[in-house]
PDB file of N, CA and C in Angstrom:
ATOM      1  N   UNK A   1     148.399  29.896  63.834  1.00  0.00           N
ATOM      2  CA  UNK A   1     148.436  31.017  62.926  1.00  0.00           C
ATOM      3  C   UNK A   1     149.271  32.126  63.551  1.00  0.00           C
ATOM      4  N   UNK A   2     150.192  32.649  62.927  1.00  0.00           N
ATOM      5  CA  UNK A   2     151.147  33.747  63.461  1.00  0.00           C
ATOM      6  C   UNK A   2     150.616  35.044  62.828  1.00  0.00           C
ATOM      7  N   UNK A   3     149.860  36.001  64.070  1.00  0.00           N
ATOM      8  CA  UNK A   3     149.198  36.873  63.756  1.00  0.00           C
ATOM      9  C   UNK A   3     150.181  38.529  64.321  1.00  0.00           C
ATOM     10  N   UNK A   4     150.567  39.384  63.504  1.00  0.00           N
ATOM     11  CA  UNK A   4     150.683  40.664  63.327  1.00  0.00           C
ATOM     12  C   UNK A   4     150.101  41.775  63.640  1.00  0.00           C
ATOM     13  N   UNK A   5     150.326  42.644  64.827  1.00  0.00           N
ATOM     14  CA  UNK A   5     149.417  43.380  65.351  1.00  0.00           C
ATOM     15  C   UNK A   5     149.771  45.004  65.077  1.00  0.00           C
ATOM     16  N   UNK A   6     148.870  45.737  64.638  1.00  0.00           N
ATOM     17  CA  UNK A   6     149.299  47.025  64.046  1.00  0.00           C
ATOM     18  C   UNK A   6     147.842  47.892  64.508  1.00  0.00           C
ATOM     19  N   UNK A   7     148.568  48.757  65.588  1.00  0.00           N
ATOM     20  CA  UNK A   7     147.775  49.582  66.014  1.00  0.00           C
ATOM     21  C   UNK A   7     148.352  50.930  66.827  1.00  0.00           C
ATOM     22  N   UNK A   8     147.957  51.782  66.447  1.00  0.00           N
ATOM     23  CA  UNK A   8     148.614  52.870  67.340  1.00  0.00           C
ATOM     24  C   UNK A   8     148.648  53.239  68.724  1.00  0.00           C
ATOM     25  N   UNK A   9     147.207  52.950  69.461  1.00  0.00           N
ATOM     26  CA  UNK A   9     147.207  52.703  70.476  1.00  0.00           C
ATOM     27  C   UNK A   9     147.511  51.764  71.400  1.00  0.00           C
ATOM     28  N   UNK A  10     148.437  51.781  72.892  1.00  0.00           N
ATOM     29  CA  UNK A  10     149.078  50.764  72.877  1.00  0.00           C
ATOM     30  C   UNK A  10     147.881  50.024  73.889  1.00  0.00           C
ATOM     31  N   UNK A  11     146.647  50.180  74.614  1.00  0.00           N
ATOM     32  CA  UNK A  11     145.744  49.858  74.941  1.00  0.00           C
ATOM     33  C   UNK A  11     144.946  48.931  74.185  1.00  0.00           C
ATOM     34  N   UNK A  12     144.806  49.085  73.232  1.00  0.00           N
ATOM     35  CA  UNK A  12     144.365  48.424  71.699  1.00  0.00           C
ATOM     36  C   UNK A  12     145.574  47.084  71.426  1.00  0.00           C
ATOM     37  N   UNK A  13     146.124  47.323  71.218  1.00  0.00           N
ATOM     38  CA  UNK A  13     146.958  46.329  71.124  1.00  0.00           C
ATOM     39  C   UNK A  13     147.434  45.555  72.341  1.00  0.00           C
ATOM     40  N   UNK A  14     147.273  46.098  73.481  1.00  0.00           N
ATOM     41  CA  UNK A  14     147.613  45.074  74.795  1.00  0.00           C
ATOM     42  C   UNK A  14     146.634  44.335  74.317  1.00  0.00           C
ATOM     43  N   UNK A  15     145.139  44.644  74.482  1.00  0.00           N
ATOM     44  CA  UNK A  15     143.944  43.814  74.843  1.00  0.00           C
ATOM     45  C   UNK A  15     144.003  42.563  73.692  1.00  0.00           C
ATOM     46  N   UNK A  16     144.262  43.148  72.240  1.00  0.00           N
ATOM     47  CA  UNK A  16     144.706  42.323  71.353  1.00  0.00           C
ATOM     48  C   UNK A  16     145.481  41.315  71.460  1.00  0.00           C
ATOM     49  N   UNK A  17     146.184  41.431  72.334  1.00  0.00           N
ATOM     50  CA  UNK A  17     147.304  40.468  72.732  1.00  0.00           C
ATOM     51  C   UNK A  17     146.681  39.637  73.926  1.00  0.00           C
ATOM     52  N   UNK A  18     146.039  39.947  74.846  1.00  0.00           N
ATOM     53  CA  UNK A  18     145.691  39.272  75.520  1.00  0.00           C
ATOM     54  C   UNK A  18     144.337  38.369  75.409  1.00  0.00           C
ATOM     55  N   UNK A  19     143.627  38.874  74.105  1.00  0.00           N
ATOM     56  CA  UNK A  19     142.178  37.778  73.766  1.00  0.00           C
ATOM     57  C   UNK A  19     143.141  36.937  72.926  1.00  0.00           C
ATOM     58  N   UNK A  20     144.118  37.247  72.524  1.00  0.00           N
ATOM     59  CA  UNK A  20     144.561  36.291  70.793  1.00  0.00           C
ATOM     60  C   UNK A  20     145.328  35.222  71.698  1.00  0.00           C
ATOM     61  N   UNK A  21     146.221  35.938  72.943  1.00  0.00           N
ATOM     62  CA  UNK A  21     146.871  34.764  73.597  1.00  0.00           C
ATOM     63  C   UNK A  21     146.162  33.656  74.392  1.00  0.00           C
ATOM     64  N   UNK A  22     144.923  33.909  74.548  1.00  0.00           N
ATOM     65  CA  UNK A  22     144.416  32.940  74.630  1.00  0.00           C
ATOM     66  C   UNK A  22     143.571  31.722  74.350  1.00  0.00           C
ATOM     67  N   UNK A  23     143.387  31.952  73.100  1.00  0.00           N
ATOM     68  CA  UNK A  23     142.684  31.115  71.697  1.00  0.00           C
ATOM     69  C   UNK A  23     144.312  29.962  71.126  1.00  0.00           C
ATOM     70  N   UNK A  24     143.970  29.066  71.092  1.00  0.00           N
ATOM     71  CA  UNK A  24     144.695  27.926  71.080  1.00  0.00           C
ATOM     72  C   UNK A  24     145.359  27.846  69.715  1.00  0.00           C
ATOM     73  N   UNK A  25     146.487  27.909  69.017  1.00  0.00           N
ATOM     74  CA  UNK A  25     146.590  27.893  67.404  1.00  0.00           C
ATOM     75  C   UNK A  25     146.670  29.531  67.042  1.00  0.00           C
ATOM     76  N   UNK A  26     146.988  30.370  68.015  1.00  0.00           N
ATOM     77  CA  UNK A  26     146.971  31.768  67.505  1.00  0.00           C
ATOM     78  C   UNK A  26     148.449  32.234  68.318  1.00  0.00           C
ATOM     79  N   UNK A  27     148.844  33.074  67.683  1.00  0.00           N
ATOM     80  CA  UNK A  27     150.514  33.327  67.990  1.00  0.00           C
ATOM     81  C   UNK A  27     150.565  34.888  67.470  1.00  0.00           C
ATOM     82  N   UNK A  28     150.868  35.101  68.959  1.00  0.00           N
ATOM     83  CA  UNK A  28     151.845  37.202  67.858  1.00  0.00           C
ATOM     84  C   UNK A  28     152.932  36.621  67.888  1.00  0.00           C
ATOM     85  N   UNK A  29     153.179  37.477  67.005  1.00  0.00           N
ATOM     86  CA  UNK A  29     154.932  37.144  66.067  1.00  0.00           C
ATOM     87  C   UNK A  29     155.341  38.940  66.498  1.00  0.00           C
ATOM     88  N   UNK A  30     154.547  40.251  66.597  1.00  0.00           N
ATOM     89  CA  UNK A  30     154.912  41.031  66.716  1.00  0.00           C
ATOM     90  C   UNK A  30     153.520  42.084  66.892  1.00  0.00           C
ATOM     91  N   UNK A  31     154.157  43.047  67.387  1.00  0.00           N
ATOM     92  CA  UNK A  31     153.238  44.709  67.141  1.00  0.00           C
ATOM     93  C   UNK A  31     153.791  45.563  66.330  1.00  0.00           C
ATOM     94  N   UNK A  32     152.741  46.745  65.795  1.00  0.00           N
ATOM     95  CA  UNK A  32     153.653  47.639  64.972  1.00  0.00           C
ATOM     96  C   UNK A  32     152.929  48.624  65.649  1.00  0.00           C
ATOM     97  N   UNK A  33     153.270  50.033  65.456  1.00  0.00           N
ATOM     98  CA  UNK A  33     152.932  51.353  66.064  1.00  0.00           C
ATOM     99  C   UNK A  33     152.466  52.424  64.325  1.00  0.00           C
ATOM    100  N   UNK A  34     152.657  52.235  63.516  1.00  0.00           N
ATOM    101  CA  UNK A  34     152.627  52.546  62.019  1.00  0.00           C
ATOM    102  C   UNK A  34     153.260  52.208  60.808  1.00  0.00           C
ATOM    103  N   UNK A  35     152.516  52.347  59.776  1.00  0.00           N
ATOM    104  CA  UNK A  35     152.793  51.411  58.575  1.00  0.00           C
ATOM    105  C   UNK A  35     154.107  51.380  58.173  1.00  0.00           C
ATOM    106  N   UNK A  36     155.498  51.956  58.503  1.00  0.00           N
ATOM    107  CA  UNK A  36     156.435  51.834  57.952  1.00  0.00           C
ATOM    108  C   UNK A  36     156.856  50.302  59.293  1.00  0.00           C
ATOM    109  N   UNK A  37     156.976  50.610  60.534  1.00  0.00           N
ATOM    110  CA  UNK A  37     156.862  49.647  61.304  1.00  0.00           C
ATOM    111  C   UNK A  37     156.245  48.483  60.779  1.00  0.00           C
ATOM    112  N   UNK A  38     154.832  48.455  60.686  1.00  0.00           N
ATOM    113  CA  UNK A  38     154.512  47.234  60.214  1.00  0.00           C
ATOM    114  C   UNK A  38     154.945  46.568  58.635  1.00  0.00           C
ATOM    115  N   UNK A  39     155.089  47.243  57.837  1.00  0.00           N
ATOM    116  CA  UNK A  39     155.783  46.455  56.628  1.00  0.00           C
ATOM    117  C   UNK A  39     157.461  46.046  57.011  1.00  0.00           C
ATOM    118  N   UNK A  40     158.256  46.374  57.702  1.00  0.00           N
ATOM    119  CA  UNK A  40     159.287  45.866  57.947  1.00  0.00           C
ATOM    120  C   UNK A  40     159.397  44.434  58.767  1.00  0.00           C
ATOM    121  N   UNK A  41     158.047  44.489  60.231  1.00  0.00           N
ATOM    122  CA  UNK A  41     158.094  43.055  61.529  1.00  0.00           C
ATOM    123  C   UNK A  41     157.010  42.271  59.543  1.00  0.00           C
ATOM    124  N   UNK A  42     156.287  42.730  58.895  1.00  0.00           N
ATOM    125  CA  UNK A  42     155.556  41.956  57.597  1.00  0.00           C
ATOM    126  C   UNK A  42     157.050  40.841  57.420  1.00  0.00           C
ATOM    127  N   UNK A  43     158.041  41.912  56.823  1.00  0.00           N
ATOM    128  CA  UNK A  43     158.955  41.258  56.186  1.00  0.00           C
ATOM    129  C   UNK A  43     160.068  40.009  56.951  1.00  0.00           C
ATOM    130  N   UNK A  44     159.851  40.638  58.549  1.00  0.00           N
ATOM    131  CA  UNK A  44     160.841  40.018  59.317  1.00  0.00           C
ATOM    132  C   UNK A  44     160.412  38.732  59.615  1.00  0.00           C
ATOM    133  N   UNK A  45     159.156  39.117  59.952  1.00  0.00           N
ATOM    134  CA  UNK A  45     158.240  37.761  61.184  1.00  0.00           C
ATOM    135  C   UNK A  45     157.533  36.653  60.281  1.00  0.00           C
ATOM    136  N   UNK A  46     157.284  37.404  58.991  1.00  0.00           N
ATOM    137  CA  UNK A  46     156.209  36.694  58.278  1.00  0.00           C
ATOM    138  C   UNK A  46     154.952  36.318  58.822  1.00  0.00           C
ATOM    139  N   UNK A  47     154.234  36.995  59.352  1.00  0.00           N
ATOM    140  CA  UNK A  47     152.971  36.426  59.575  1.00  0.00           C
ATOM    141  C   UNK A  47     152.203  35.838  58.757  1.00  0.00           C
ATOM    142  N   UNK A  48     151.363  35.392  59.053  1.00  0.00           N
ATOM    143  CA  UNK A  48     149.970  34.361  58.045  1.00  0.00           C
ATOM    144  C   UNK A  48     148.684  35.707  58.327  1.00  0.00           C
ATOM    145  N   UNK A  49     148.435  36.503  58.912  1.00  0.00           N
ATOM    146  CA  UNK A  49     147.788  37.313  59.045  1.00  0.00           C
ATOM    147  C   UNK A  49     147.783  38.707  60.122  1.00  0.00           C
ATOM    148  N   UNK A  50     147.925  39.719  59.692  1.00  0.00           N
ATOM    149  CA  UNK A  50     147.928  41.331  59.913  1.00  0.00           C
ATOM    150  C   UNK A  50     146.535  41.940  60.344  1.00  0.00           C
ATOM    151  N   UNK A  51     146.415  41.857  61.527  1.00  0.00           N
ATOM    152  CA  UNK A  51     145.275  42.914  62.127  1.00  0.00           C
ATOM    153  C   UNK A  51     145.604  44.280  62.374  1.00  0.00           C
ATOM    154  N   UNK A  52     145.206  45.447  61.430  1.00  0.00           N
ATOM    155  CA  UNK A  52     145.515  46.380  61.275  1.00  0.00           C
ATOM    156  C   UNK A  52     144.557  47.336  61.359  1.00  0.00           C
ATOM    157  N   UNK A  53     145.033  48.436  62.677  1.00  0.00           N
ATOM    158  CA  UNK A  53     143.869  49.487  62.410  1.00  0.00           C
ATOM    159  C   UNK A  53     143.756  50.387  61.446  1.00  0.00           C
ATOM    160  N   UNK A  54     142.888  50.666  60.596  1.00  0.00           N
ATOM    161  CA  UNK A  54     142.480  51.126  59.181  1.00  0.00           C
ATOM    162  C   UNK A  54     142.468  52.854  59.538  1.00  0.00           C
ATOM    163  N   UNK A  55     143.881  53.461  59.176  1.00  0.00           N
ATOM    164  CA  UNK A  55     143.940  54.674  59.280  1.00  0.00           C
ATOM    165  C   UNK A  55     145.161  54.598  60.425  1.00  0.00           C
ATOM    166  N   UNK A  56     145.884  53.794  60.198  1.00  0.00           N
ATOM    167  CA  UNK A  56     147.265  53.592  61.163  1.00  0.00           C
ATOM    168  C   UNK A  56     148.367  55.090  60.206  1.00  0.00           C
ATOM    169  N   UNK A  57     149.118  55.427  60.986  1.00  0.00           N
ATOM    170  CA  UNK A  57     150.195  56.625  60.664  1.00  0.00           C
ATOM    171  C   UNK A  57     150.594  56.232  59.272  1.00  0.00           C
ATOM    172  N   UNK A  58     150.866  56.646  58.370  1.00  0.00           N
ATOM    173  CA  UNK A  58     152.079  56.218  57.030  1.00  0.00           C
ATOM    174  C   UNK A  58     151.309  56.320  55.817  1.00  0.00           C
ATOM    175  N   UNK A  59     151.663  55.003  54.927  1.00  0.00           N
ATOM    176  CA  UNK A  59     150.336  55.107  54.040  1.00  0.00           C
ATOM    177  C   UNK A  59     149.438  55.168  54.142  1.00  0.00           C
ATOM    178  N   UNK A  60     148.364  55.359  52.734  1.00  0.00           N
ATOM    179  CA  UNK A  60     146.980  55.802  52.921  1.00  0.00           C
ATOM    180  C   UNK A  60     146.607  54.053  53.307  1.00  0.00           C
ATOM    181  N   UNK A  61     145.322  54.137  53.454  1.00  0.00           N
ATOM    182  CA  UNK A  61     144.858  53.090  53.564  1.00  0.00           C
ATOM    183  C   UNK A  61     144.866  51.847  52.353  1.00  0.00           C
ATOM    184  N   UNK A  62     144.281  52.797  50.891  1.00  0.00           N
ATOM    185  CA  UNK A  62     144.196  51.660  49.833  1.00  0.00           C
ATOM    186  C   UNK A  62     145.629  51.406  49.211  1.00  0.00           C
ATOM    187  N   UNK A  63     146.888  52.356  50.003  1.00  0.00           N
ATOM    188  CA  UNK A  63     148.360  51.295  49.933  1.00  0.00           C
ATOM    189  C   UNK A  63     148.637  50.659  50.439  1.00  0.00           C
ATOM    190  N   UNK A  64     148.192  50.557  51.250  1.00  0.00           N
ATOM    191  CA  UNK A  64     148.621  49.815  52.996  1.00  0.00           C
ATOM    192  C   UNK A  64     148.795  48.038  52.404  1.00  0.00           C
ATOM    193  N   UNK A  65     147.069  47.379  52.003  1.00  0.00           N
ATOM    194  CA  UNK A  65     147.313  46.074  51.470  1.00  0.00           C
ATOM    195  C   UNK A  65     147.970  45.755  50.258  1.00  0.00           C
ATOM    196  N   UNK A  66     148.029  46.361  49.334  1.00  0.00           N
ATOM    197  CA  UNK A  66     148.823  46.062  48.131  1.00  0.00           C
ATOM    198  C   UNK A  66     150.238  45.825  48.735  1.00  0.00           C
ATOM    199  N   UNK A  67     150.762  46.904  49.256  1.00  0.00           N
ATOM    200  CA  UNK A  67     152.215  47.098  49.864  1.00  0.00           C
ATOM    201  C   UNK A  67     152.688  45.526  51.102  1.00  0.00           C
ATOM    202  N   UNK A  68     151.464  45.157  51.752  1.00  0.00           N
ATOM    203  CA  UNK A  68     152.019  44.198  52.493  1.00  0.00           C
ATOM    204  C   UNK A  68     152.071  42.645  51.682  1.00  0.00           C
ATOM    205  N   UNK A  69     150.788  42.797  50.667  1.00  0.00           N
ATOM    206  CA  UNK A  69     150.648  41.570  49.358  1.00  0.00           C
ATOM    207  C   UNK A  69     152.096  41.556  48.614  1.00  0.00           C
ATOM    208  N   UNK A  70     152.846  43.016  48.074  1.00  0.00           N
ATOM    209  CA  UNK A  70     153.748  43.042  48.174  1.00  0.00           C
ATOM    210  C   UNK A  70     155.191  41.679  48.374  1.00  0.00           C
ATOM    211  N   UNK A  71     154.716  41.750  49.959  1.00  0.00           N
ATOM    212  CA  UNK A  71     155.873  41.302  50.763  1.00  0.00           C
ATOM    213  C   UNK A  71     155.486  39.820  50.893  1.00  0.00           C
ATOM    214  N   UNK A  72     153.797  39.421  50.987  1.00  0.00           N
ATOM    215  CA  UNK A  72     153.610  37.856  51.045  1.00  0.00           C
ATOM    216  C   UNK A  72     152.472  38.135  50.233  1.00  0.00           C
ATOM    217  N   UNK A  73     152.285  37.729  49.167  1.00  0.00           N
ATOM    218  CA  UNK A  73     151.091  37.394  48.876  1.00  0.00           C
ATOM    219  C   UNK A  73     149.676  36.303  49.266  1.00  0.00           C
ATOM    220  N   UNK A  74     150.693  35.590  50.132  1.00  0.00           N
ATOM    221  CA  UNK A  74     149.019  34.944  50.815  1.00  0.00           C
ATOM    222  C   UNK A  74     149.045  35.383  52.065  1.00  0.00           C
ATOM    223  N   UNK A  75     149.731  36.733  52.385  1.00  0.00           N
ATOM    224  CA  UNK A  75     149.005  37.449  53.986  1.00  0.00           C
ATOM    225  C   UNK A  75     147.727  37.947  53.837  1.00  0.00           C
ATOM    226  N   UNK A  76     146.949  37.449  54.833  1.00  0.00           N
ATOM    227  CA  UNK A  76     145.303  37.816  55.365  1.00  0.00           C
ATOM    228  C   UNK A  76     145.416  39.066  56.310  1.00  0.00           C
ATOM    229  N   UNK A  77     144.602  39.825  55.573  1.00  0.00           N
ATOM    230  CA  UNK A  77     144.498  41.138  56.286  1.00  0.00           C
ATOM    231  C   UNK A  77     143.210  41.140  57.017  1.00  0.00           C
ATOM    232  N   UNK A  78     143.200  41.515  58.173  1.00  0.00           N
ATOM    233  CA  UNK A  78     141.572  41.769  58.853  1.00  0.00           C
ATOM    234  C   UNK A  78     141.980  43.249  59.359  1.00  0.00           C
ATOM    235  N   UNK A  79     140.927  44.227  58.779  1.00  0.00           N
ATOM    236  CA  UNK A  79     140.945  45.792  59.056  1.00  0.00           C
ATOM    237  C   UNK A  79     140.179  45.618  60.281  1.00  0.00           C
ATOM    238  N   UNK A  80     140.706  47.197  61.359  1.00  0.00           N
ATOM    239  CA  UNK A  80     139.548  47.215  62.231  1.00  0.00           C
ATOM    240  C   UNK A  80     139.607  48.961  62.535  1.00  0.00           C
ATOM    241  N   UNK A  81     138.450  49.062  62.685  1.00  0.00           N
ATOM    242  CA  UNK A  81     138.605  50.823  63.154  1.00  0.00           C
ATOM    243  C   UNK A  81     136.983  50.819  63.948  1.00  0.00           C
ATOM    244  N   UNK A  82     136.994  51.849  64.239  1.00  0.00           N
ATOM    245  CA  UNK A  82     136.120  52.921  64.971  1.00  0.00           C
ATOM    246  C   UNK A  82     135.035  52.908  64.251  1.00  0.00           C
ATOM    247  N   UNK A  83     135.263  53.964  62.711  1.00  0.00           N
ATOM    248  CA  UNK A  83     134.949  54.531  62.081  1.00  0.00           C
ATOM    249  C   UNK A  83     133.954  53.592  61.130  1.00  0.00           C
ATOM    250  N   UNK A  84     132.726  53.596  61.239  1.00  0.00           N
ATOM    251  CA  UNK A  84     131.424  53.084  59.755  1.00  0.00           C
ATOM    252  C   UNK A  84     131.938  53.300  58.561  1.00  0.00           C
ATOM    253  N   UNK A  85     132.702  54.091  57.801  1.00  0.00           N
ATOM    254  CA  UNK A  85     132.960  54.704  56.836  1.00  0.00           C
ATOM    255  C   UNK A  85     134.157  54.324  56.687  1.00  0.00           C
ATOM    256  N   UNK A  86     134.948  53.181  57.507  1.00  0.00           N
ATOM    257  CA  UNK A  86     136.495  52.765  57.161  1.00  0.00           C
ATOM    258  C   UNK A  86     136.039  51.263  56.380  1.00  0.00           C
ATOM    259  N   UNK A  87     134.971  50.613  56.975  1.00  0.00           N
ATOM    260  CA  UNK A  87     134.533  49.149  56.443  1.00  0.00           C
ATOM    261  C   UNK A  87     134.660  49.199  55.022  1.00  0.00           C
ATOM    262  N   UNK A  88     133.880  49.833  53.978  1.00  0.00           N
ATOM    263  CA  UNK A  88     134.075  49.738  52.305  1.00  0.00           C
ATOM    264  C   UNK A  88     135.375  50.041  51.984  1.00  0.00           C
ATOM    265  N   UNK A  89     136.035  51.148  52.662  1.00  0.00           N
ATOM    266  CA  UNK A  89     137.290  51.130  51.976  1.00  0.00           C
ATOM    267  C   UNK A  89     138.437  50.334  52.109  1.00  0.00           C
ATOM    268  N   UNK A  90     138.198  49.552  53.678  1.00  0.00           N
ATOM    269  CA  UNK A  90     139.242  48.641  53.650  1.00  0.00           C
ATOM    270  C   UNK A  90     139.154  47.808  52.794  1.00  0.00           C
ATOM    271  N   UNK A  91     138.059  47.170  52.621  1.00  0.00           N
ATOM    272  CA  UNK A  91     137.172  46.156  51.905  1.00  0.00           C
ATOM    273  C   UNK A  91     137.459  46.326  50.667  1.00  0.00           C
ATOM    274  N   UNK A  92     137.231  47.523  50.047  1.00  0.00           N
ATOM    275  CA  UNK A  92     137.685  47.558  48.249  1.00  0.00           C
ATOM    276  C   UNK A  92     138.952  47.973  48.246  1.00  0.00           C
ATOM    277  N   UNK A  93     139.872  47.928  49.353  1.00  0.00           N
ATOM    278  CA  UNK A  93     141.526  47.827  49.313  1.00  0.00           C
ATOM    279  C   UNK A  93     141.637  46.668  49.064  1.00  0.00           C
ATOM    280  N   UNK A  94     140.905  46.066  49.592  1.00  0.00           N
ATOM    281  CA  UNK A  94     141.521  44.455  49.708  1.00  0.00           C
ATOM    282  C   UNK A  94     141.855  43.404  50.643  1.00  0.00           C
ATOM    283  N   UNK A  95     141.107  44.307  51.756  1.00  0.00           N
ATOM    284  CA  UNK A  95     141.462  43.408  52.873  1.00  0.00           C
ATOM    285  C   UNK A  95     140.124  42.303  53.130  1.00  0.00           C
ATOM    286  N   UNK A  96     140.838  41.403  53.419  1.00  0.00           N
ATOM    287  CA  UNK A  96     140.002  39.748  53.789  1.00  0.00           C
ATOM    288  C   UNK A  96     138.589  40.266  54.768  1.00  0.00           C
ATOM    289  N   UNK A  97     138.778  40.685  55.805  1.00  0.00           N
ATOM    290  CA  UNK A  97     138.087  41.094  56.531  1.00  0.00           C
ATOM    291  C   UNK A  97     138.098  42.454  57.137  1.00  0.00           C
ATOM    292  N   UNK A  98     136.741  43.109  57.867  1.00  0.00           N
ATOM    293  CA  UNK A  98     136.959  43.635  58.691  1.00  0.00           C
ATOM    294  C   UNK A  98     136.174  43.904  59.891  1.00  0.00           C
ATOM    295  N   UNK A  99     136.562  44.700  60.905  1.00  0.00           N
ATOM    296  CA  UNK A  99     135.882  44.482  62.019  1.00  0.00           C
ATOM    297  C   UNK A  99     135.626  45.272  62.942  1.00  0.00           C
ATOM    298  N   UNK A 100     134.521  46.175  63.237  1.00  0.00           N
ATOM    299  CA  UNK A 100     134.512  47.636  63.859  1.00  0.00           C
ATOM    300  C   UNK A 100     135.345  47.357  65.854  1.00  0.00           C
ATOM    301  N   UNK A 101     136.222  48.163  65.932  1.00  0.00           N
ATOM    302  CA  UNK A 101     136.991  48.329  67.378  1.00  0.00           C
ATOM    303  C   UNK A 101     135.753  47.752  68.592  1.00  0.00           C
ATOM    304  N   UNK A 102     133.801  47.920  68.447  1.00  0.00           N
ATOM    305  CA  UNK A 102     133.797  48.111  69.833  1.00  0.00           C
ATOM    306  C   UNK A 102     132.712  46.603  69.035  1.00  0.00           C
ATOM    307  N   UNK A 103     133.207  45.784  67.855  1.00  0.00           N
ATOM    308  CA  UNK A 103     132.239  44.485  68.076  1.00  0.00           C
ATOM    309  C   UNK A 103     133.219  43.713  69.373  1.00  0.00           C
ATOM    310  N   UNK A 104     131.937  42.950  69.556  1.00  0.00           N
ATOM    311  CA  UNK A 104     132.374  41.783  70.729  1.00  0.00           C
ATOM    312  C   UNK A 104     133.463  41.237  70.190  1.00  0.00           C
ATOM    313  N   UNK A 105     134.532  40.630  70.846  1.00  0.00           N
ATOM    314  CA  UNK A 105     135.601  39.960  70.563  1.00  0.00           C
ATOM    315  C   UNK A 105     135.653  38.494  69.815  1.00  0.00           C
ATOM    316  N   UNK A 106     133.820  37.591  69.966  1.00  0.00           N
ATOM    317  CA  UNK A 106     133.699  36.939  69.324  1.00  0.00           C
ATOM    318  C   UNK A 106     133.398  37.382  67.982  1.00  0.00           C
ATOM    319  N   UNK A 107     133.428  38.475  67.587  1.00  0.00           N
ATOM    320  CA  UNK A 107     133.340  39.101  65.882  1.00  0.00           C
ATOM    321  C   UNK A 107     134.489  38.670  65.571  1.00  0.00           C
ATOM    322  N   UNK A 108     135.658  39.344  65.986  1.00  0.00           N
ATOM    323  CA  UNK A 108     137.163  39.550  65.938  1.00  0.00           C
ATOM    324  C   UNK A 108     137.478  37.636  65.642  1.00  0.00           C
ATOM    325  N   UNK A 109     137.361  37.010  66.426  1.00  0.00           N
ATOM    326  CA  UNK A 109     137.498  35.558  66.428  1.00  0.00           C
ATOM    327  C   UNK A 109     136.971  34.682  65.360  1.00  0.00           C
ATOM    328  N   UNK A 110     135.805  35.594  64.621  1.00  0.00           N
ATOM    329  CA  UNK A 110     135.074  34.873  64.020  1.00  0.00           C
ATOM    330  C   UNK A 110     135.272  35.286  62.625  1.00  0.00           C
ATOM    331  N   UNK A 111     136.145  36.418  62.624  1.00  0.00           N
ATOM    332  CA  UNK A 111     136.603  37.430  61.279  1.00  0.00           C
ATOM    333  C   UNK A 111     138.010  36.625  60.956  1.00  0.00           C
ATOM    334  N   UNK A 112     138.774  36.291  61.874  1.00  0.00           N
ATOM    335  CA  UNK A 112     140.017  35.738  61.896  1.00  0.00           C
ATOM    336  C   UNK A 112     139.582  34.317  61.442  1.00  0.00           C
ATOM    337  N   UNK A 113     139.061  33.515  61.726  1.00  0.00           N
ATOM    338  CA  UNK A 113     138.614  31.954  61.476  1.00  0.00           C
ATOM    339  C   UNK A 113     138.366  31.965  59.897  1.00  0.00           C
ATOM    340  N   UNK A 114     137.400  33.022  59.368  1.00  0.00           N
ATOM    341  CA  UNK A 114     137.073  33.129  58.215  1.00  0.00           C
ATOM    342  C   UNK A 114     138.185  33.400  57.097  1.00  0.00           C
ATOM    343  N   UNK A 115     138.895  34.017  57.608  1.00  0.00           N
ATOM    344  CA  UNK A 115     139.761  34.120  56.709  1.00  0.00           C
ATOM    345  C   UNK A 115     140.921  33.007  56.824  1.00  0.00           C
ATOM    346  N   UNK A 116     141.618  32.684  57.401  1.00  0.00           N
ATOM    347  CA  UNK A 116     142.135  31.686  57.653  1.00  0.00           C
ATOM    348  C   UNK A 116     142.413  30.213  57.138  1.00  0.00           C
TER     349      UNK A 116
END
């Protein structure tokens, strides 16, 4: 699965890179730093799925998935934030999954499988 990483922090996204690189069948194709970034590596790399932190720079949030459905319509979005109060809205945006920043990494693994 060629997975898309969109996060502002670049700490966040190392670690991202380093649990995903090691799960067998999982591939970054790229990082983004904010949503104009990430809809362009969307268009370049094509991923099969976009892990995106929910409240990244650019659009609002409930543009964010339409705009990348947009570009593929069978891209899987898994939201992740901080924030209790980001889960429903990613969720009635439209994203496949989501997944609070401090669950265990087997959440993250197990959010990605599901959608998939």
């Amino acid at each position: 699965m060629r997975i898309l990483v969109a996060d502002e922090q670049s700490k966040v996204r190392y670690a991202l890179r380093v649990l995903l690189g090691q799960q067998p069948g999982l591939d970054i194709v790229g990082e983004a730093t904010d949503t104009e970034d990430l809809l362009a590596q969307t268009r370049a790399a094509s991923p099969d799925l976009v892990l995106v932190h929910w409240g990244l720079r650019g659009l609002v949030g409930c543009d964010l998935v339409p705009a990348l459905r947009q570009i593929n319509d069978e891209l899987r979005v898994v939201a992740l934030s901080a924030r209790p109060e980001a889960r429903c809205a990613a969720l009635a945006a439209g994203a496949d999954a989501f997944v609070f920043k401090v669950d265990p990494p087997e959440r993250l693994l197990a959010a990605i499988r599901s959608v998939s």
